[in-house]
PDB file of N, CA and C in Angstrom:
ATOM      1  N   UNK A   1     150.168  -1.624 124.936  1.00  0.00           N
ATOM      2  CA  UNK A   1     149.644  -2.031 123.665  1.00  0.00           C
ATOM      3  C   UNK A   1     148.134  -2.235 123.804  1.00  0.00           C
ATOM      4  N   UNK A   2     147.000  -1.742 122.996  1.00  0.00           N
ATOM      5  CA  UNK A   2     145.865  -2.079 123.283  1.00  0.00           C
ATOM      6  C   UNK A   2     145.002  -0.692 123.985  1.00  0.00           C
ATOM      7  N   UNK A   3     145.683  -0.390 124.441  1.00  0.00           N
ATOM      8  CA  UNK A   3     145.112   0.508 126.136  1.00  0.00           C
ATOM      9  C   UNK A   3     143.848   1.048 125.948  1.00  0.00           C
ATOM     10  N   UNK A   4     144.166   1.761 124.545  1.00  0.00           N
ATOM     11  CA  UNK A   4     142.936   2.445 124.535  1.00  0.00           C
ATOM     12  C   UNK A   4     141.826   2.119 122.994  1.00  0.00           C
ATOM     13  N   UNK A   5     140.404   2.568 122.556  1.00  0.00           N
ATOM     14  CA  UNK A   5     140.124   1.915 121.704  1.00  0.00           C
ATOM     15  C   UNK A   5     139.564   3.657 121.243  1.00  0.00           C
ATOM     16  N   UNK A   6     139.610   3.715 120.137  1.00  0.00           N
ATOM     17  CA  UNK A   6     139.676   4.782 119.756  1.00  0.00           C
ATOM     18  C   UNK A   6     138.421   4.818 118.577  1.00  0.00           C
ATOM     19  N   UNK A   7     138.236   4.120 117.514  1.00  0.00           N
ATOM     20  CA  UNK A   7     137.218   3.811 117.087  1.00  0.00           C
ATOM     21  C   UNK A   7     136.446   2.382 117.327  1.00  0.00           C
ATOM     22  N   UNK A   8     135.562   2.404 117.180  1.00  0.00           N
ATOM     23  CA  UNK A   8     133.972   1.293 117.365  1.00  0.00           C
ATOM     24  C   UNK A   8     134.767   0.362 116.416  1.00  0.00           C
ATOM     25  N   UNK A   9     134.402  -0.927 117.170  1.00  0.00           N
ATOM     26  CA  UNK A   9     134.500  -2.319 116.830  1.00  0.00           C
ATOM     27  C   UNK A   9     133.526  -2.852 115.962  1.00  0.00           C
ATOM     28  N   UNK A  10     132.811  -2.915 114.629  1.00  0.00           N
ATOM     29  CA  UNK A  10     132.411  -3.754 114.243  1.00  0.00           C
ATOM     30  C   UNK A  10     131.918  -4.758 114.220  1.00  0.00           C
ATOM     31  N   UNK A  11     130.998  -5.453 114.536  1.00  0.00           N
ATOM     32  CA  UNK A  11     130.698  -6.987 114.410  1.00  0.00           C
ATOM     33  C   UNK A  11     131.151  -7.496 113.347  1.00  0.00           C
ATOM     34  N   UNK A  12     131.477  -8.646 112.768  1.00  0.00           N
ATOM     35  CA  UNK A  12     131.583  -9.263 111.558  1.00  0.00           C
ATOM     36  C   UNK A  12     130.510 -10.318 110.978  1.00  0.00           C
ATOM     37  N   UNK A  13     129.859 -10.901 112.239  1.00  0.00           N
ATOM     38  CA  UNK A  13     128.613 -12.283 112.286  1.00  0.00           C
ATOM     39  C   UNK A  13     127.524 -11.944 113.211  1.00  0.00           C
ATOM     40  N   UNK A  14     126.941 -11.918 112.293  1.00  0.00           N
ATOM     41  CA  UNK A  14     125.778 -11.915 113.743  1.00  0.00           C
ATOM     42  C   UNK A  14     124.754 -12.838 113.471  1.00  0.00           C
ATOM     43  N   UNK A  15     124.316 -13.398 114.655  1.00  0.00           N
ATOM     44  CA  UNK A  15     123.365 -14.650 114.368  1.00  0.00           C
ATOM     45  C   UNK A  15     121.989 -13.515 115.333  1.00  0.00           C
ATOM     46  N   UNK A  16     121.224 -14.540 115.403  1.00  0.00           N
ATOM     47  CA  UNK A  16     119.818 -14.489 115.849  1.00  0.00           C
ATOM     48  C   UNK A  16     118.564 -14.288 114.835  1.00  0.00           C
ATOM     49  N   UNK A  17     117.149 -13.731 115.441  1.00  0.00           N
ATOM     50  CA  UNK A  17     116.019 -14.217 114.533  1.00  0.00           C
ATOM     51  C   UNK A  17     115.639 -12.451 114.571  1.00  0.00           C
ATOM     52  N   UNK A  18     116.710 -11.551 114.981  1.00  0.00           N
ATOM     53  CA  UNK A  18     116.354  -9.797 113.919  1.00  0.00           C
ATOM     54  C   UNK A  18     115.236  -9.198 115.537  1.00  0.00           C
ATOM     55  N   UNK A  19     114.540 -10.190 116.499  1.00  0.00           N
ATOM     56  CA  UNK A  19     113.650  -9.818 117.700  1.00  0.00           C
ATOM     57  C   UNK A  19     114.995  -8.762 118.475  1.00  0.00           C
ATOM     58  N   UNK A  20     116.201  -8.444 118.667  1.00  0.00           N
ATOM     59  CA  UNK A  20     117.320  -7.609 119.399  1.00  0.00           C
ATOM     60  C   UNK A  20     118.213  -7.645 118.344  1.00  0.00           C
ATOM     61  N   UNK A  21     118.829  -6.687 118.765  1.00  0.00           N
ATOM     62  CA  UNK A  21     119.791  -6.101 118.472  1.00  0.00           C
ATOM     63  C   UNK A  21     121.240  -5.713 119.625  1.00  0.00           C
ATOM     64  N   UNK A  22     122.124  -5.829 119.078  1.00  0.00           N
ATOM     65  CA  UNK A  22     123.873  -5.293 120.236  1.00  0.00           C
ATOM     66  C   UNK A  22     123.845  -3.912 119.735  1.00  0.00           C
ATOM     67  N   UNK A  23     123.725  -2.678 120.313  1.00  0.00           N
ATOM     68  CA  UNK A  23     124.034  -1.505 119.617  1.00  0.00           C
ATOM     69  C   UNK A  23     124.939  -0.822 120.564  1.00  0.00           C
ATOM     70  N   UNK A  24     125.765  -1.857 121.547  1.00  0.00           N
ATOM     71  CA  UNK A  24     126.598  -1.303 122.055  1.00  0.00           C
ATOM     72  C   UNK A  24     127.950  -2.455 122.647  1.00  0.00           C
ATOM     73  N   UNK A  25     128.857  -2.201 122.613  1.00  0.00           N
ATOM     74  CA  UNK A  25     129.635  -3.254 123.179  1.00  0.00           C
ATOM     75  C   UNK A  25     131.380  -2.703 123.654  1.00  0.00           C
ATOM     76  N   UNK A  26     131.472  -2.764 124.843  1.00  0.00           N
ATOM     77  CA  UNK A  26     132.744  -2.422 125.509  1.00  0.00           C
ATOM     78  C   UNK A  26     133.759  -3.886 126.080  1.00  0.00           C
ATOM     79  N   UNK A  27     134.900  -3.896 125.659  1.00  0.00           N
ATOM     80  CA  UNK A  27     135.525  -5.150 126.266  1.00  0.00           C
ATOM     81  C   UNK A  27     136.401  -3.966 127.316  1.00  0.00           C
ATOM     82  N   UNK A  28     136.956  -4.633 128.328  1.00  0.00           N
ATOM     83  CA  UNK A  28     137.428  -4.028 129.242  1.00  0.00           C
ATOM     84  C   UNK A  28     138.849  -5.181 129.829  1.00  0.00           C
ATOM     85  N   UNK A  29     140.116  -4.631 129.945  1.00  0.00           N
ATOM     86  CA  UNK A  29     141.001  -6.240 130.618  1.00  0.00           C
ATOM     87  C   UNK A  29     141.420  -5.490 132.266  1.00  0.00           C
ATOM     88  N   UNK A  30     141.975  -6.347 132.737  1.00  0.00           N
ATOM     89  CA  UNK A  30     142.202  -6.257 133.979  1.00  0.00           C
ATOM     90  C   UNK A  30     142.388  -4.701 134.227  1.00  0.00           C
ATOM     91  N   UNK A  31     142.834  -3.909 133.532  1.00  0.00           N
ATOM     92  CA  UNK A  31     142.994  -2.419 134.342  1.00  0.00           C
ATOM     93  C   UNK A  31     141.787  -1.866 134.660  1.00  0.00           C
ATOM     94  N   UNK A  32     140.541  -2.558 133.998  1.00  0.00           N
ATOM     95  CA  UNK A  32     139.430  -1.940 133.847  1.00  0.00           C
ATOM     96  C   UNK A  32     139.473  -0.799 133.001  1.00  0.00           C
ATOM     97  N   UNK A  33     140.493  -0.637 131.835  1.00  0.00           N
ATOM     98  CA  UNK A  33     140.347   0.378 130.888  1.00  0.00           C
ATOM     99  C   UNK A  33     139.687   0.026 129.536  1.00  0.00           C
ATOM    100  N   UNK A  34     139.347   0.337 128.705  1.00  0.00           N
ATOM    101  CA  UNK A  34     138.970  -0.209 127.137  1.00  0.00           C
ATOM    102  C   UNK A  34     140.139  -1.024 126.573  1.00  0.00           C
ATOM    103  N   UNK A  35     139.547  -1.949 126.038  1.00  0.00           N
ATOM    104  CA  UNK A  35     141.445  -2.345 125.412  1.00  0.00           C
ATOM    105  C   UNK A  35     140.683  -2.949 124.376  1.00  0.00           C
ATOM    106  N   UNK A  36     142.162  -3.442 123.290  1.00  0.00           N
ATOM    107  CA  UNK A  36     141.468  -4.164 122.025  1.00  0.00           C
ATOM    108  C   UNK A  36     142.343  -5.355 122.037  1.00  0.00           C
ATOM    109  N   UNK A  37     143.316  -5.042 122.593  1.00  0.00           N
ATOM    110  CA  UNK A  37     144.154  -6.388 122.727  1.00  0.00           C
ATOM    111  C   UNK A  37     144.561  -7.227 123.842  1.00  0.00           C
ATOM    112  N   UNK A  38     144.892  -8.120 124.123  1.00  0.00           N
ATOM    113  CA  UNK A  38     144.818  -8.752 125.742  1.00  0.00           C
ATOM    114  C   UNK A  38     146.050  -9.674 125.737  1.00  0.00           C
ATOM    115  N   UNK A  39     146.742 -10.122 126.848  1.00  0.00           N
ATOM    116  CA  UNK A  39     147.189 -10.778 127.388  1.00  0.00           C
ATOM    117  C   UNK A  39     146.797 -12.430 127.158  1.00  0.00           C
ATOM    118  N   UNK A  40     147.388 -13.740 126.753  1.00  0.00           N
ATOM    119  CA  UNK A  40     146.749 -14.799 126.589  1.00  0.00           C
ATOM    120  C   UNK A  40     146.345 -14.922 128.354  1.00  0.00           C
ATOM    121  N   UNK A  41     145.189 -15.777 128.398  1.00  0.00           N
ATOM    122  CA  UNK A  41     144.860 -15.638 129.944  1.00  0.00           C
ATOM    123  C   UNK A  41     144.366 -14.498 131.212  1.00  0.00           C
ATOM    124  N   UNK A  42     144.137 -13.461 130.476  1.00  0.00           N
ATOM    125  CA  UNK A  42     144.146 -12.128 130.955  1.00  0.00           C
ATOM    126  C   UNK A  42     142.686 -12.081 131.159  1.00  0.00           C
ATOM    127  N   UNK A  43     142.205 -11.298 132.152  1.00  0.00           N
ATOM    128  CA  UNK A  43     140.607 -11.570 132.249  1.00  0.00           C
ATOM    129  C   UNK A  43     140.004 -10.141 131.501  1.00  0.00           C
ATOM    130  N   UNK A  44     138.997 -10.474 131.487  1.00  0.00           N
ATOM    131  CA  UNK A  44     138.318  -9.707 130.195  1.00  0.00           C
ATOM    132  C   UNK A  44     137.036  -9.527 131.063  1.00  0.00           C
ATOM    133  N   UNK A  45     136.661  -7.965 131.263  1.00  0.00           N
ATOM    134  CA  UNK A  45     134.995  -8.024 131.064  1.00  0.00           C
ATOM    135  C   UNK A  45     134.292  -7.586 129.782  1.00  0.00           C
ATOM    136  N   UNK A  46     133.147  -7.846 129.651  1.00  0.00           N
ATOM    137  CA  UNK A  46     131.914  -7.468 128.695  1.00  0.00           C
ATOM    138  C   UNK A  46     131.018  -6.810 128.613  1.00  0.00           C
ATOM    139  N   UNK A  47     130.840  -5.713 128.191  1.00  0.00           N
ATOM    140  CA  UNK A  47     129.625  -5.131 128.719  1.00  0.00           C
ATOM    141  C   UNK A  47     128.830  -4.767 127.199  1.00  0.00           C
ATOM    142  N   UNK A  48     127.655  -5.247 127.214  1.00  0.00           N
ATOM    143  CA  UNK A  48     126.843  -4.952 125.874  1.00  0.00           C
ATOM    144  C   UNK A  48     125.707  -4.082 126.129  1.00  0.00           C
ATOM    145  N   UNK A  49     125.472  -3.910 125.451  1.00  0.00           N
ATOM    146  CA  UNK A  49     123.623  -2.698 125.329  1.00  0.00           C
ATOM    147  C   UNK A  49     123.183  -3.216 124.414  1.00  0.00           C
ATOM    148  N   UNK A  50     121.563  -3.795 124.718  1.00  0.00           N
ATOM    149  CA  UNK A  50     121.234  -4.865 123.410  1.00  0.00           C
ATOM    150  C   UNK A  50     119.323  -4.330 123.651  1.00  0.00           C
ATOM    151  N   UNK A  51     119.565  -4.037 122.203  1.00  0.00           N
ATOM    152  CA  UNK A  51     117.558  -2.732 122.042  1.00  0.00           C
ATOM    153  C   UNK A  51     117.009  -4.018 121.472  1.00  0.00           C
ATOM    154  N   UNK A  52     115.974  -4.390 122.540  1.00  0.00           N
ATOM    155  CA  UNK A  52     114.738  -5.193 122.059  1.00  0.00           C
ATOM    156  C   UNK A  52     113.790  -4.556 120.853  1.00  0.00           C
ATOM    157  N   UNK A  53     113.505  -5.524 119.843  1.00  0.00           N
ATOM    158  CA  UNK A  53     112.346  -4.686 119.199  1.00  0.00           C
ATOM    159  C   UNK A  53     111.178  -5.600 119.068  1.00  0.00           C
ATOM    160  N   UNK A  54     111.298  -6.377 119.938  1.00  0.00           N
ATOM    161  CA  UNK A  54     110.305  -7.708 120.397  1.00  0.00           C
ATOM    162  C   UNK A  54     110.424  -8.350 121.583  1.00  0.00           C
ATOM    163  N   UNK A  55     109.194  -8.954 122.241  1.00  0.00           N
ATOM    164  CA  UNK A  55     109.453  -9.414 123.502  1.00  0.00           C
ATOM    165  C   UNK A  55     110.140 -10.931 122.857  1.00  0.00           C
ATOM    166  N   UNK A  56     111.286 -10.768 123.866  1.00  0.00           N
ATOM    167  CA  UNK A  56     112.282 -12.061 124.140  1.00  0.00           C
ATOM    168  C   UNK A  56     112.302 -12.567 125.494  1.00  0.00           C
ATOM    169  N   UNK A  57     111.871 -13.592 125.444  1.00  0.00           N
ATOM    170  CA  UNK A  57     111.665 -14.666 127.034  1.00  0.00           C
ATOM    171  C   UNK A  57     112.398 -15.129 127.474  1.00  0.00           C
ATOM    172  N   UNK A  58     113.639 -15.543 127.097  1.00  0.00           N
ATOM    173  CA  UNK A  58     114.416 -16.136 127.966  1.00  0.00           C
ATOM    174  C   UNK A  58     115.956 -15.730 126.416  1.00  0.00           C
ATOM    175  N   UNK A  59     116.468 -14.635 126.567  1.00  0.00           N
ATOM    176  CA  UNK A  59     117.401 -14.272 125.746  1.00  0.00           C
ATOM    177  C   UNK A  59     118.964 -15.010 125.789  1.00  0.00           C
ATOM    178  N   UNK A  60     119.735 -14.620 124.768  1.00  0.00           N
ATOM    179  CA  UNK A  60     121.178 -15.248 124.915  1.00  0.00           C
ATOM    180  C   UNK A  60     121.743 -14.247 124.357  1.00  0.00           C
ATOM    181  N   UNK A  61     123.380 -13.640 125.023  1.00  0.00           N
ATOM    182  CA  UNK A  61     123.756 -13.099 124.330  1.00  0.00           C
ATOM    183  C   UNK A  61     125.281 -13.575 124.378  1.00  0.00           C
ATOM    184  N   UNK A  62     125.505 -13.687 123.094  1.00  0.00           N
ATOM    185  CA  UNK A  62     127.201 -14.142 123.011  1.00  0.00           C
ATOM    186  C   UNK A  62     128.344 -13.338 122.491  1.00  0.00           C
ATOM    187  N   UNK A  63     129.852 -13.937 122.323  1.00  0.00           N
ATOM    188  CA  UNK A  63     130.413 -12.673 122.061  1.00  0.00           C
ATOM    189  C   UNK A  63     131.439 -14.027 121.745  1.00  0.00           C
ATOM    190  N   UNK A  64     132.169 -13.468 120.614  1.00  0.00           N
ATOM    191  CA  UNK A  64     133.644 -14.194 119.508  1.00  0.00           C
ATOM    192  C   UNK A  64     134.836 -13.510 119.226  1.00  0.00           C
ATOM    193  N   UNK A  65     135.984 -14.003 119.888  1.00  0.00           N
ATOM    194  CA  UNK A  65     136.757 -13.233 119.855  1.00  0.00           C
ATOM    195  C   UNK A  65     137.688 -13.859 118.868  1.00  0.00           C
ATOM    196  N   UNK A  66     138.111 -13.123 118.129  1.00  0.00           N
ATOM    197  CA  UNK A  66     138.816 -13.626 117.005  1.00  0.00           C
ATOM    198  C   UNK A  66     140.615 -12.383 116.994  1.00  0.00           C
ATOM    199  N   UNK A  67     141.177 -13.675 116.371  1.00  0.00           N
ATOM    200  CA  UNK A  67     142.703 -13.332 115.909  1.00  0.00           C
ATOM    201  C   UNK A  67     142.281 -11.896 114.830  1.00  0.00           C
ATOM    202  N   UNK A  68     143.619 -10.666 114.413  1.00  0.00           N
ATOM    203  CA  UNK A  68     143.156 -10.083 112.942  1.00  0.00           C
ATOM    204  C   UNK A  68     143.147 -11.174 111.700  1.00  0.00           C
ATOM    205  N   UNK A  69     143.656 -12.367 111.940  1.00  0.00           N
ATOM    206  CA  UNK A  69     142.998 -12.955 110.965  1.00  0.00           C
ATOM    207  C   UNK A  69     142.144 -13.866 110.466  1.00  0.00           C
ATOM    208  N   UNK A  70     141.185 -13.468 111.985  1.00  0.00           N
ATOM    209  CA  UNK A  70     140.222 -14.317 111.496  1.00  0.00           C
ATOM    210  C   UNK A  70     140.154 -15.514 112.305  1.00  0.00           C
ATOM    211  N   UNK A  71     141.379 -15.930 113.240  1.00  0.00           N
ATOM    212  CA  UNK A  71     140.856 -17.147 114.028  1.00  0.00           C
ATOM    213  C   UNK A  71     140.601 -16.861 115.461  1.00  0.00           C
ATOM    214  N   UNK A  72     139.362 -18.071 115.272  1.00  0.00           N
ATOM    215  CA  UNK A  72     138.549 -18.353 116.917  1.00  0.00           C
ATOM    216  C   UNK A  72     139.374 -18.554 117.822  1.00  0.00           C
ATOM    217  N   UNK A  73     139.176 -17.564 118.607  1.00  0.00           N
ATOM    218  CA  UNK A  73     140.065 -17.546 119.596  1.00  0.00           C
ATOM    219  C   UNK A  73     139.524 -17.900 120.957  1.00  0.00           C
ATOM    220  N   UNK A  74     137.914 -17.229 121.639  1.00  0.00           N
ATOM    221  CA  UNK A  74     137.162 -17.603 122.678  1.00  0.00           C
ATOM    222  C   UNK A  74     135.837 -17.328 121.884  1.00  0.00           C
ATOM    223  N   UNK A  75     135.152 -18.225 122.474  1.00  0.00           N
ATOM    224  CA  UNK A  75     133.590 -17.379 122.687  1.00  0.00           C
ATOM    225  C   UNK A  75     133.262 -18.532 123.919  1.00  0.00           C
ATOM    226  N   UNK A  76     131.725 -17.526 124.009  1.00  0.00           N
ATOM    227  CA  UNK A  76     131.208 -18.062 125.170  1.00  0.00           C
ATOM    228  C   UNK A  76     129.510 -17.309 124.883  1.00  0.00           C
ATOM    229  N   UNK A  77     128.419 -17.757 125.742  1.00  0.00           N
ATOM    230  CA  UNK A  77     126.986 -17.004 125.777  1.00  0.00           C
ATOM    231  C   UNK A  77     126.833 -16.698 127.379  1.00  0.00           C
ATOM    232  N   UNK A  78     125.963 -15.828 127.165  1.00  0.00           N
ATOM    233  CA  UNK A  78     124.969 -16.233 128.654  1.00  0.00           C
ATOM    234  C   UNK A  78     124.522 -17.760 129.162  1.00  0.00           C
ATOM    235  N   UNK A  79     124.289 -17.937 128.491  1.00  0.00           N
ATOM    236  CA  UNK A  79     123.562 -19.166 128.254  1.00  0.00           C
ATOM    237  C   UNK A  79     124.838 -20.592 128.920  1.00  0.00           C
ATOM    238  N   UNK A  80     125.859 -20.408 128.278  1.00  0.00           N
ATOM    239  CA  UNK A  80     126.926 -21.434 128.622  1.00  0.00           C
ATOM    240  C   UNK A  80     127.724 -20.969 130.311  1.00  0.00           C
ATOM    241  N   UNK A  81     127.943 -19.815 130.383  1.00  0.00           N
ATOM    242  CA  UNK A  81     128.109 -18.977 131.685  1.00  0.00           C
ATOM    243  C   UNK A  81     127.046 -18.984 132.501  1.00  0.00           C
ATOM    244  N   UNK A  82     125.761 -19.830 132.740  1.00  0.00           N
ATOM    245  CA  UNK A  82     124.687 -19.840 133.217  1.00  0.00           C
ATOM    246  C   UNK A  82     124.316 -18.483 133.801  1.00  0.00           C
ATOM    247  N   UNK A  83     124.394 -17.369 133.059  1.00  0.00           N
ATOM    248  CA  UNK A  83     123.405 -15.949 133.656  1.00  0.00           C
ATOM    249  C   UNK A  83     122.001 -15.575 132.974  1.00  0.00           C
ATOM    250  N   UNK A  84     121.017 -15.941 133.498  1.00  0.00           N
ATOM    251  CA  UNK A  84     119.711 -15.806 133.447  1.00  0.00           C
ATOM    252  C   UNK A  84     119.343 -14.619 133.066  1.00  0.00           C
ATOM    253  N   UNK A  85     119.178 -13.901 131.537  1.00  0.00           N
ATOM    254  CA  UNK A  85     118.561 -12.594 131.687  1.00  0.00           C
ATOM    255  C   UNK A  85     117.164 -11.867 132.004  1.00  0.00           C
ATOM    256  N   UNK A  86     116.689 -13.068 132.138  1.00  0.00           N
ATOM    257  CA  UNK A  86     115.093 -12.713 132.082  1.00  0.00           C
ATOM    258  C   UNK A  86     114.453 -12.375 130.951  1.00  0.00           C
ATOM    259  N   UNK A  87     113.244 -12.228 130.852  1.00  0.00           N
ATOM    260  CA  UNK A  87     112.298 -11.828 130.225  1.00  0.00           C
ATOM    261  C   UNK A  87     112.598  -9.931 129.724  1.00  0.00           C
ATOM    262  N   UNK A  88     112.163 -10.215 128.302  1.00  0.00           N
ATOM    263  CA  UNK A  88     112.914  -8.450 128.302  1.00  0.00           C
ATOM    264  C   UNK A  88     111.924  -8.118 127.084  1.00  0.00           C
ATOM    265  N   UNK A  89     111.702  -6.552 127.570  1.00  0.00           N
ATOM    266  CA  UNK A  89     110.326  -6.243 126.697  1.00  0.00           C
ATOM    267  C   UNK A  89     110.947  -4.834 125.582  1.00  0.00           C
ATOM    268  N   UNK A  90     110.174  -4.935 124.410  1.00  0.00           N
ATOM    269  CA  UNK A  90     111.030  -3.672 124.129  1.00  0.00           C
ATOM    270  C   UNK A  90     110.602  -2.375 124.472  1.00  0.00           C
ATOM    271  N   UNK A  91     111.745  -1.067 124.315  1.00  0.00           N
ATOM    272  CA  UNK A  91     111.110   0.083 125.214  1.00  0.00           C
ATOM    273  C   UNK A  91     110.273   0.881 123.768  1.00  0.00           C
ATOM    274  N   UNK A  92     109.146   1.506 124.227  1.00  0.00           N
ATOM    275  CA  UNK A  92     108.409   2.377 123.268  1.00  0.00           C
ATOM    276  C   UNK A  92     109.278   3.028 123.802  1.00  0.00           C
ATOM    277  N   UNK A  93     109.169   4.536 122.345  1.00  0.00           N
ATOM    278  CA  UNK A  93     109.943   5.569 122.569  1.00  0.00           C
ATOM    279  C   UNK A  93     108.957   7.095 123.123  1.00  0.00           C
TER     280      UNK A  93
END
């Protein structure tokens, strides 16, 4: 159930001040395959791609996982997971 994700996930909320952007985001569960659905307790990785369009000094990036209807189920940031992203500049093209 889940295994594979076939179309792009949507955001529904997005916070911040418009300086980045998420223009990419993969959840991954223990097989290390794409999944959309998980196991309660099941470990989960994250992987985002996030386009600066301003220098950001000390960034956060978070992620909300919600029920289909709508209830909070986890979240968490960088920031609460103490991972330091550094200083991040945006790329000219």
């Amino acid at each position: 159930m889940g295994e594979t994700v076939s179309t792009p996930l949507s955001p529904r909320l997005r916070r911040g001040d418009g300086r980045a952007h998420i223009i990419a985001g993969e959840l991954r569960g223990e097989s290390a395959r794409l999944r959309r659905f998980w196991r309660s307790g099941e470990q989960v990785t994250v992987q985002v791609t996030v386009q600066f369009e301003q220098p950001v000094s000390d960034p956060v990036v978070g992620i909300l996982i919600r029920t289909r209807v709508g209830l909070n189920v986890y979240g968490t940031n960088t920031e609460l997971e103490g991972l330091k992203l550094g200083p991040r500049q945006p790329v000219n093209p």
